[in-house]
N, C-alpha and C. Protein backbone atom coordinates (compact mmCIF):
# COMPACT_ATOMS: atom_id res chain seq x y z
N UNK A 1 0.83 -1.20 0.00
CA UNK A 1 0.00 0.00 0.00
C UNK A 1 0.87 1.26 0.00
N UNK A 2 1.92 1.28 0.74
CA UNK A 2 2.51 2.53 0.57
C UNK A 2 3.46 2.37 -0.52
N UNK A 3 3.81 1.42 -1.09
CA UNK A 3 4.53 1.57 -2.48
C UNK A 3 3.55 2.68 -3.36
N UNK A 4 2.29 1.90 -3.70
CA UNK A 4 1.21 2.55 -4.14
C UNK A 4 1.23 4.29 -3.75
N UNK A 5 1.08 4.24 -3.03
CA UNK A 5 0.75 5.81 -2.29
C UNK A 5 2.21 6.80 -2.66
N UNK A 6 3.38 6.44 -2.23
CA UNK A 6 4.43 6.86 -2.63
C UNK A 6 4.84 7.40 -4.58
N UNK A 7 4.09 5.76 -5.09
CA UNK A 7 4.53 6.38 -6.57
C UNK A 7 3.39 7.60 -7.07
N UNK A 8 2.49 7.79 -6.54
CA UNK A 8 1.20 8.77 -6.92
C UNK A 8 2.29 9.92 -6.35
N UNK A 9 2.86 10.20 -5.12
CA UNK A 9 3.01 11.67 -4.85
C UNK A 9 4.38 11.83 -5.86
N UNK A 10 5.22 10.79 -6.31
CA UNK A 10 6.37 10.94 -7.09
C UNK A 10 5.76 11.68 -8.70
N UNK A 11 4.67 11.12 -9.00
CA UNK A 11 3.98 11.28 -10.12
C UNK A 11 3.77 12.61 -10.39
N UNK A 12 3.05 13.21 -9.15
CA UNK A 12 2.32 14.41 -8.82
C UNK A 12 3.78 15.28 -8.61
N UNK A 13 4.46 14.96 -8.30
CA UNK A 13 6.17 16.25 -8.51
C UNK A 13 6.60 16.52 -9.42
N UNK A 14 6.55 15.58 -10.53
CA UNK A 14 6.93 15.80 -11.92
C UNK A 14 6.47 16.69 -12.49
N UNK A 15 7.16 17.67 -13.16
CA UNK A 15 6.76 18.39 -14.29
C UNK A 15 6.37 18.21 -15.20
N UNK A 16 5.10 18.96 -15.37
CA UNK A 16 4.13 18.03 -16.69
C UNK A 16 5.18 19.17 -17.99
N UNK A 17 5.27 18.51 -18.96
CA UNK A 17 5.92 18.72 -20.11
C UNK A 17 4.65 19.00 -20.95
N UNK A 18 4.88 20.28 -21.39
CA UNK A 18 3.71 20.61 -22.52
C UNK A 18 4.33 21.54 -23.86
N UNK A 19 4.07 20.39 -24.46
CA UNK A 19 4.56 21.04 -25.83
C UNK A 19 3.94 22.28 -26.51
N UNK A 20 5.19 23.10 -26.75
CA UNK A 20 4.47 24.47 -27.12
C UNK A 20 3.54 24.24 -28.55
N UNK A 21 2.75 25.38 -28.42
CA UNK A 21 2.00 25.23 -30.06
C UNK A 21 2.89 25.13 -31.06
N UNK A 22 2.20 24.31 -31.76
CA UNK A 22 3.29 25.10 -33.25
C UNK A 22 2.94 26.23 -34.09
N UNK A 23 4.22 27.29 -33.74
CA UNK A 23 3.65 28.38 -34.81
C UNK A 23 4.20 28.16 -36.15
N UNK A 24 2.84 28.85 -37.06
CA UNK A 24 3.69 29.01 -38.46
C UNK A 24 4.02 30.37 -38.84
N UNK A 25 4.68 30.18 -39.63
CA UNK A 25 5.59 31.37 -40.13
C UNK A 25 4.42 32.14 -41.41
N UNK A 26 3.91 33.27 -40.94
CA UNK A 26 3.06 33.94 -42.09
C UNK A 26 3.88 34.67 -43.01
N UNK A 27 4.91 34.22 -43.82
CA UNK A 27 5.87 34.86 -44.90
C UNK A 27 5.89 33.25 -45.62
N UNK A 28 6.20 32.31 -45.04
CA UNK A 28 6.24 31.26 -45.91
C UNK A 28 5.35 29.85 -45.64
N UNK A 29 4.13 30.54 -44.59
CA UNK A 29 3.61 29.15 -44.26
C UNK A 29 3.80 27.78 -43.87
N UNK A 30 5.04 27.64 -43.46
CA UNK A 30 5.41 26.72 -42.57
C UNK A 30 6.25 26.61 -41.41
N UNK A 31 5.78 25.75 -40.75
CA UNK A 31 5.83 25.71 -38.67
C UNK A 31 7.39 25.99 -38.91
N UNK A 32 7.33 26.68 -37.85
CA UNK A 32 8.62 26.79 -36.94
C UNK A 32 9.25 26.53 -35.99
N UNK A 33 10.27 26.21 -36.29
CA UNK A 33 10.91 25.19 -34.93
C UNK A 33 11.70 25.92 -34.24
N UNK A 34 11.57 25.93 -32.99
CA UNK A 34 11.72 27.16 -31.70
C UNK A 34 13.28 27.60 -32.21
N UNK A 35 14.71 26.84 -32.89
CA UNK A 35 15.65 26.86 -33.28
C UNK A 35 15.66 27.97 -33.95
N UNK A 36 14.79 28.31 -35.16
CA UNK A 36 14.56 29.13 -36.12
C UNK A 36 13.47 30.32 -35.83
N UNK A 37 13.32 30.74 -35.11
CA UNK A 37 12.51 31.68 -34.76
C UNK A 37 13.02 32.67 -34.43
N UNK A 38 12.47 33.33 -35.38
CA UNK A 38 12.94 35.35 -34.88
C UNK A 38 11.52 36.35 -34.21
N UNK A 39 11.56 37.09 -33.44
CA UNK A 39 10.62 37.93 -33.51
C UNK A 39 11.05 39.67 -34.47
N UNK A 40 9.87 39.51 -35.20
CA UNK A 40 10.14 40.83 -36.28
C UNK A 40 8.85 41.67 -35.65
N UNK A 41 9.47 43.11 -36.21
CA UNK A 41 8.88 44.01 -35.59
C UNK A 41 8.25 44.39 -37.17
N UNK A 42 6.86 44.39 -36.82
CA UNK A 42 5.97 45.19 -38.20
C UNK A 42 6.72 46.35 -39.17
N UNK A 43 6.54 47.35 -37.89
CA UNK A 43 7.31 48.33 -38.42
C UNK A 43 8.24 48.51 -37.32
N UNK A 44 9.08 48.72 -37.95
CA UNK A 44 11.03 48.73 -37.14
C UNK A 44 10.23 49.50 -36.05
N UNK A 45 11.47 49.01 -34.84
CA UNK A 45 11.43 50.04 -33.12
C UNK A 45 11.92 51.22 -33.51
N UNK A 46 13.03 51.51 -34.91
CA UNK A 46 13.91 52.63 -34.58
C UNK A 46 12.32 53.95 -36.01
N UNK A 47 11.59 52.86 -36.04
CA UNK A 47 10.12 54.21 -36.27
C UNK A 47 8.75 54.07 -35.48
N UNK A 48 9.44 53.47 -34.53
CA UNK A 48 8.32 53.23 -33.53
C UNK A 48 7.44 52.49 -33.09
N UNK A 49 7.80 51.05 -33.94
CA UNK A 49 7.15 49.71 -33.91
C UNK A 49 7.09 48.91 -32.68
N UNK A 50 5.90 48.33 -32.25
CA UNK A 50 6.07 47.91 -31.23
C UNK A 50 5.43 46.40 -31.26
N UNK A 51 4.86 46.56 -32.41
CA UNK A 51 4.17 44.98 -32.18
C UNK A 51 5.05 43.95 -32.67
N UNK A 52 5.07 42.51 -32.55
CA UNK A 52 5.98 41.65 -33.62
C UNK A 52 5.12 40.22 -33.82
N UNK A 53 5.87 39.56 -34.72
CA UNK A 53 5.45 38.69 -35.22
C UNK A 53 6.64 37.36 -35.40
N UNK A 54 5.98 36.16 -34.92
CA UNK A 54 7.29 35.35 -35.09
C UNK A 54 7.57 34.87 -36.59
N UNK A 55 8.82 34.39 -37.31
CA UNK A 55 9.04 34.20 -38.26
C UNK A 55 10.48 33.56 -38.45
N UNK A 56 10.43 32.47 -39.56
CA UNK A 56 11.38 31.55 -39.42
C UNK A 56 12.72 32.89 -39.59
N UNK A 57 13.79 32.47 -39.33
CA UNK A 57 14.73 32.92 -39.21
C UNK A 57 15.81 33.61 -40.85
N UNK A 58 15.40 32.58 -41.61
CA UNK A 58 15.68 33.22 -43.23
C UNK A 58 14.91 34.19 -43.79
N UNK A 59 13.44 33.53 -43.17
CA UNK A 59 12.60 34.72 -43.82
C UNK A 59 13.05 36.02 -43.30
N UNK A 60 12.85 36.31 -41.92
CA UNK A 60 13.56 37.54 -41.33
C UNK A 60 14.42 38.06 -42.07
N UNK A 61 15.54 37.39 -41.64
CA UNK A 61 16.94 38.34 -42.57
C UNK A 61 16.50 38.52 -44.04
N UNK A 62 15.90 37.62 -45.25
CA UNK A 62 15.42 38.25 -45.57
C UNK A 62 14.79 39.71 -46.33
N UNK A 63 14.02 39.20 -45.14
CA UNK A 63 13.21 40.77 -45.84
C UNK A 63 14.07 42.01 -45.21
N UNK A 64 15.34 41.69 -44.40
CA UNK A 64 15.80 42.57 -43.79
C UNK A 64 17.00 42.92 -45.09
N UNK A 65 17.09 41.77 -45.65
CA UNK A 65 17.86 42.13 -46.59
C UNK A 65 17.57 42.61 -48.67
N UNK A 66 16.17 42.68 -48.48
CA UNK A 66 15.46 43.68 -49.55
C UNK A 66 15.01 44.95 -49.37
N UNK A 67 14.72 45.09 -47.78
CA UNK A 67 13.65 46.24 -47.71
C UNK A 67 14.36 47.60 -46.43
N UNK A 68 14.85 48.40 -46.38
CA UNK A 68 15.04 49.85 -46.07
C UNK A 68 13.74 49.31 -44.72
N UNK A 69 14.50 50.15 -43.44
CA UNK A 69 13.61 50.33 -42.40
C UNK A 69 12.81 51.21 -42.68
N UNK A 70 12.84 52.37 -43.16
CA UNK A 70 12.06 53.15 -43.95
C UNK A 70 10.82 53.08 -44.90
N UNK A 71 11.11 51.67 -45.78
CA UNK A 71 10.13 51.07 -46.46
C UNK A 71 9.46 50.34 -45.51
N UNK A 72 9.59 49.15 -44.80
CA UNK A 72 9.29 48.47 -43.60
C UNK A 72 8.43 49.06 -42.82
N UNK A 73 8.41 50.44 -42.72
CA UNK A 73 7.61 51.50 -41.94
C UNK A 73 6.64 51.79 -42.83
N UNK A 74 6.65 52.11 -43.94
CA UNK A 74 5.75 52.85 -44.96
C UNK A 74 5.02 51.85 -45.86
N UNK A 75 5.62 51.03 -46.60
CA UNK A 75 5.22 50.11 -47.70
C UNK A 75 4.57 48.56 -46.96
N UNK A 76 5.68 47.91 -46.26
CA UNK A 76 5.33 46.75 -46.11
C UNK A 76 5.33 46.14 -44.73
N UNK A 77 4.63 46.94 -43.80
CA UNK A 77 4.28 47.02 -42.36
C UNK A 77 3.29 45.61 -42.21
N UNK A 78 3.33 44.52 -42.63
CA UNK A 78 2.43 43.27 -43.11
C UNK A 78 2.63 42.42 -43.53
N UNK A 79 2.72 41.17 -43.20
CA UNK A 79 3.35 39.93 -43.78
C UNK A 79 2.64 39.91 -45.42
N UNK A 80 1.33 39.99 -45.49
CA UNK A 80 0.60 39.58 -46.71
C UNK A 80 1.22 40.60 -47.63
N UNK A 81 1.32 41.89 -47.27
CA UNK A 81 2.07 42.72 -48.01
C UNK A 81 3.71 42.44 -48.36
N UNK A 82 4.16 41.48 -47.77
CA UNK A 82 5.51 41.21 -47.70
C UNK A 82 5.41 40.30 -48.67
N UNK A 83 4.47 39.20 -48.71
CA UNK A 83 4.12 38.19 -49.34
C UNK A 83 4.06 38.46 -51.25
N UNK A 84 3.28 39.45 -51.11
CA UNK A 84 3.12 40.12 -52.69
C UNK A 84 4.30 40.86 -53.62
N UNK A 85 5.25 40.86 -52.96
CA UNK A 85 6.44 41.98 -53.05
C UNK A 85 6.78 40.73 -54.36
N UNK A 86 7.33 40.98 -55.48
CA UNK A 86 8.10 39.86 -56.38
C UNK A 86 9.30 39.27 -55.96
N UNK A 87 9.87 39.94 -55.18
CA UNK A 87 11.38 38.98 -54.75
C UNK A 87 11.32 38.20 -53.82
N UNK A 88 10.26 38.45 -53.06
CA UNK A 88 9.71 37.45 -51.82
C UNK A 88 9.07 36.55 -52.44
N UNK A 89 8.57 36.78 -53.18
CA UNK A 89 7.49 35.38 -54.15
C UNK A 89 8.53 34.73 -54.35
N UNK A 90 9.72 35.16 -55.22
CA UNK A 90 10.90 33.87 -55.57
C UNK A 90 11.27 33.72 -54.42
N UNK A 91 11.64 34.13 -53.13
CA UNK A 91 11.99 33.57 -51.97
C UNK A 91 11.07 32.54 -51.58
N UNK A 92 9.68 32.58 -51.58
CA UNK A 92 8.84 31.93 -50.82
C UNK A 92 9.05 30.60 -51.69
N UNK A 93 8.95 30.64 -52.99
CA UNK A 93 8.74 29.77 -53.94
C UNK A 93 10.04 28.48 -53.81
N UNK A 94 11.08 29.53 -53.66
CA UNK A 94 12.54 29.34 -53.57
C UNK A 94 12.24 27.84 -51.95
N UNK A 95 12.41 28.52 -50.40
CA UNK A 95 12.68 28.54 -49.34
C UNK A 95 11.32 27.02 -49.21
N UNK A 96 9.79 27.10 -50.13
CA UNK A 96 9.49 26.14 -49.46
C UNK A 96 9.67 24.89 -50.03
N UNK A 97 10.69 24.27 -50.49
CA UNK A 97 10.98 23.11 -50.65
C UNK A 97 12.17 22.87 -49.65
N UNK A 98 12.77 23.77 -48.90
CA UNK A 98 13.84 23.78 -47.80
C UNK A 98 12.90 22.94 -46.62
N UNK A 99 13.64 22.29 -45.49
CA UNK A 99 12.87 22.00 -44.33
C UNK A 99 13.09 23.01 -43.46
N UNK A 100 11.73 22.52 -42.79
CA UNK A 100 11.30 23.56 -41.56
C UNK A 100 12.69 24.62 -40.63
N UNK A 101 13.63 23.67 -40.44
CA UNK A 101 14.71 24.33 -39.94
C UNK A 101 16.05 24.30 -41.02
N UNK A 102 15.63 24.30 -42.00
CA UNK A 102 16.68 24.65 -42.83
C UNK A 102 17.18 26.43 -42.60
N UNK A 103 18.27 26.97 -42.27
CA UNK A 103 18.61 27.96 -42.59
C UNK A 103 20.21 28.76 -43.54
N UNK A 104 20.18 29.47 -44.49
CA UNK A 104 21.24 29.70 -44.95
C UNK A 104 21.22 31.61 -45.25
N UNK A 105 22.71 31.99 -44.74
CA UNK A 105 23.00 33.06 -44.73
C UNK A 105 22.52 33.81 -45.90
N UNK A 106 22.12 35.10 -45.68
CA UNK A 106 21.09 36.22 -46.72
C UNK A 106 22.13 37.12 -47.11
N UNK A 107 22.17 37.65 -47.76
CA UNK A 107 23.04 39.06 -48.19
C UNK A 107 22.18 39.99 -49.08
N UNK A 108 22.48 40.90 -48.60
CA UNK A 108 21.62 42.27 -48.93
C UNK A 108 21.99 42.25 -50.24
N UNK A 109 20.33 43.21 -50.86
CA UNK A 109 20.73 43.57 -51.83
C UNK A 109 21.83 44.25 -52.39
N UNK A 110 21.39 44.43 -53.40
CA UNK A 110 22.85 45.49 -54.70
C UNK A 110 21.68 46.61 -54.43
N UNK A 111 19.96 46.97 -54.74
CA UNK A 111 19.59 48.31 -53.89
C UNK A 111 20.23 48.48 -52.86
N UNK A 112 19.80 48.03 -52.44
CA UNK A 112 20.40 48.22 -50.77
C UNK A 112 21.86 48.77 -50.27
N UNK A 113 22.53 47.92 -51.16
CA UNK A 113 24.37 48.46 -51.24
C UNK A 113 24.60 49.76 -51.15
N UNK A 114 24.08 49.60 -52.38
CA UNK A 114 24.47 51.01 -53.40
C UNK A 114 23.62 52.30 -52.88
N UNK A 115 22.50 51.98 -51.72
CA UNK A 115 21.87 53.26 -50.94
C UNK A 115 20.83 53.67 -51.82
N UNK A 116 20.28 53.38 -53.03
CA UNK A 116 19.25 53.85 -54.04
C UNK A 116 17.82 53.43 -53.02
């Protein structure tokens, strides 16, 4: 009987393990694995953004590496709007045959370089 009684309070100490949701990534529609997760800010903090959104970790850089914080603020404050942009379409098109935690280094545009 007290074997019994003993393994119930051992039971009851354990930490119940609860698997987080799975989020998906609204730039390329598929889950993200806590590894790959960035939080992005709608519109940048340095124009006053405060809300964010999680997103796999390529996508992030990314769009960090097509789009001016400036634009980010003005143009494409929105994943769906991010979504429509043409170079993100070949990204998206590109990125979803990659797996979920696939990630590989981004480099900014030649706009971007060159300051235009």
């Amino acid at each position: 009987m007290i074997g019994k009684i003993r393994q119930k309070l051992i039971a009851l100490d354990r930490p119940v393990v609860q698997k987080s949701p799975e989020i998906i990534c609204p730039i390329c529609d598929r889950p993200i694995p806590a590894s790959q997760r960035d939080a992005h800010h709608l519109v940048p903090k340095s124009k006053g953004g405060k809300i964010t959104e999680y997103l796999h970790r390529i996508c992030h850089k990314q769009i960090h590496a097509l789009f001016t914080e400036t634009e980010l603020a003005q143009q494409y404050h929105h994943a769906q709007i991010l979504r429509e942009h043409s170079e993100m379409k070949k990204f998206i098109q590109w990125v979803a045959s990659k797996p979920n935690d696939f990630y590989e280094k981004t480099r900014k545009s030649a706009r971007l370089k060159s300051g235009k």
